[in-house]
Protein backbone atom coordinates (compact mmCIF):
# COMPACT_ATOMS: atom_id res chain seq x y z
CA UNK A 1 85.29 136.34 38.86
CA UNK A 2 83.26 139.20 40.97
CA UNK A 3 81.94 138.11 44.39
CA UNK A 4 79.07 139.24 46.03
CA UNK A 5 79.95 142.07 48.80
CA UNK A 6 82.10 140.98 51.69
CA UNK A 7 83.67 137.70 49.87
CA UNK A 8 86.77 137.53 47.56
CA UNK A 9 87.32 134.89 45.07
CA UNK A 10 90.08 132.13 45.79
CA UNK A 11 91.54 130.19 42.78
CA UNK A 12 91.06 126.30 43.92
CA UNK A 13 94.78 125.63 43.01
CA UNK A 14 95.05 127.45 46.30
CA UNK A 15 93.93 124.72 48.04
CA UNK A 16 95.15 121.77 46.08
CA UNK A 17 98.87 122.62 45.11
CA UNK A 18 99.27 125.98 48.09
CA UNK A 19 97.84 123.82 50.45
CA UNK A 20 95.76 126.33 51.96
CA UNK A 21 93.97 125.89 54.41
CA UNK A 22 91.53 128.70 55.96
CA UNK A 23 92.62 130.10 58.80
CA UNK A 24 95.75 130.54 56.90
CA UNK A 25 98.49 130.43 59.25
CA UNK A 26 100.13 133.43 61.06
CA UNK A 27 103.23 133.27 59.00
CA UNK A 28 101.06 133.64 55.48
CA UNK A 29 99.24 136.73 56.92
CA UNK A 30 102.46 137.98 57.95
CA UNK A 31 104.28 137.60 54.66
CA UNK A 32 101.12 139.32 52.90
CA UNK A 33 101.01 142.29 55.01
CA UNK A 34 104.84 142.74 54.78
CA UNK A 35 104.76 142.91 51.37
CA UNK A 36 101.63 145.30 51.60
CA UNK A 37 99.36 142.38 49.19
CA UNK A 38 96.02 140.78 49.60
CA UNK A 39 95.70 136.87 48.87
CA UNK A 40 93.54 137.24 46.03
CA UNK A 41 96.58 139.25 44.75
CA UNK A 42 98.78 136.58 44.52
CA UNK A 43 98.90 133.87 41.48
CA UNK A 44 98.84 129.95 42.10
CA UNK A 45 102.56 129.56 41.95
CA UNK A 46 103.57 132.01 44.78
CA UNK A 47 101.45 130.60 47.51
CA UNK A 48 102.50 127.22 47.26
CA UNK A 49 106.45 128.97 47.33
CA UNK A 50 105.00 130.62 50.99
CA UNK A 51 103.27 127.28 52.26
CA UNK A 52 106.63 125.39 51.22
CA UNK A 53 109.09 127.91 52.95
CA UNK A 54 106.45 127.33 55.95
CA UNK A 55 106.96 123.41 56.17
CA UNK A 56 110.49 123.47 55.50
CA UNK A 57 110.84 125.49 58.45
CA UNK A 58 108.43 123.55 60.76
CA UNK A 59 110.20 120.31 59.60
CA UNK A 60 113.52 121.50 60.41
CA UNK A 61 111.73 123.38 63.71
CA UNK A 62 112.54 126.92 62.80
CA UNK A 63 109.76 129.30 63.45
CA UNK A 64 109.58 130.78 60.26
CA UNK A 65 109.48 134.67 59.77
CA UNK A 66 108.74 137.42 57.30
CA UNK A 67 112.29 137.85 57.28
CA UNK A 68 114.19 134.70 56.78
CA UNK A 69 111.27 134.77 53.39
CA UNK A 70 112.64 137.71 52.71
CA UNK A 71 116.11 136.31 52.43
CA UNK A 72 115.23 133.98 49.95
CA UNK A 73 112.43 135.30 47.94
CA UNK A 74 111.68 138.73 46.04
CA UNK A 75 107.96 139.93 45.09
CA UNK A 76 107.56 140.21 41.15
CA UNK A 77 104.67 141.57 39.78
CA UNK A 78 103.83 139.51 36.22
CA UNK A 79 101.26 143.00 35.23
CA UNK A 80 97.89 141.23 36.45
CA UNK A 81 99.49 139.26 39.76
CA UNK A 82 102.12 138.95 42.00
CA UNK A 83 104.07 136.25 42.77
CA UNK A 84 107.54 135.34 44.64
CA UNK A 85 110.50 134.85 43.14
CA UNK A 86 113.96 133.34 44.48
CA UNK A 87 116.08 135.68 45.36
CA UNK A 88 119.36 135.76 42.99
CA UNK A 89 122.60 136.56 43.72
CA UNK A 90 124.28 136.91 48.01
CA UNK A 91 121.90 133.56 48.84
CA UNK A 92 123.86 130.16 47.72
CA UNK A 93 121.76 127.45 46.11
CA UNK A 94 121.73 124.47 48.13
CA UNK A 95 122.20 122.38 44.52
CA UNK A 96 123.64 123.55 41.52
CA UNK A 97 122.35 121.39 39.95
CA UNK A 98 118.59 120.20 40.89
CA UNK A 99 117.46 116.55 40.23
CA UNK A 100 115.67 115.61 37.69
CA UNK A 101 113.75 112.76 39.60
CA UNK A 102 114.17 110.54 42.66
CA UNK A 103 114.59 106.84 41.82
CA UNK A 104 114.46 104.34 44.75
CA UNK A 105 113.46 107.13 46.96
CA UNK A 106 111.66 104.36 49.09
């Protein structure tokens, strides 16, 4: 979709699975310009892989950086838009093997 001079176009799965919010934070700006990309670059899978990394952090209260992301994702380009990847091989999964749901979880 074109926008009119001065705006960009945001895909709305930005805001409902990325959980964007606008100011994005520090850290998402940060990740962006290390990786040399512009948000409307980015597809709706690798921002919510940024916003999670973020929480995870803040839960655990870790300031998160550009390069613990780094760590444990890789940029991919997919020919029309990037995305993040996890990072294979040196970083150990915390789970071999992921669950499939979470019964009783209450």
């Amino acid at each position: 979709m074109d926008a009119p001079p001065g705006y960009i176009t945001l895909y709305a799965a930005f805001f409902r699975e990325g959980n964007l919010r606008l100011p994005m934070t520090k850290f998402t700006a940060d990740v962006l310009a290390n990786y040399g990309l512009h948000i409307s670059q980015i597809n709706a899978i690798g921002l919510p892989r940024v916003t999670h990394f973020e929480f995870i952090c803040r839960a655990n209260r870790v300031e998160p950086t550009f390069e613990m992301f780094n760590v444990f994702y890789t940029v991919s380009y997919t020919g029309v838009f990037y995305s993040f990847n996890s990072r294979t091989g040196g970083v150990i999964p915390c789970s071999f093997i992921p669950p499939k749901s979470l019964h009783d979880w209450k």
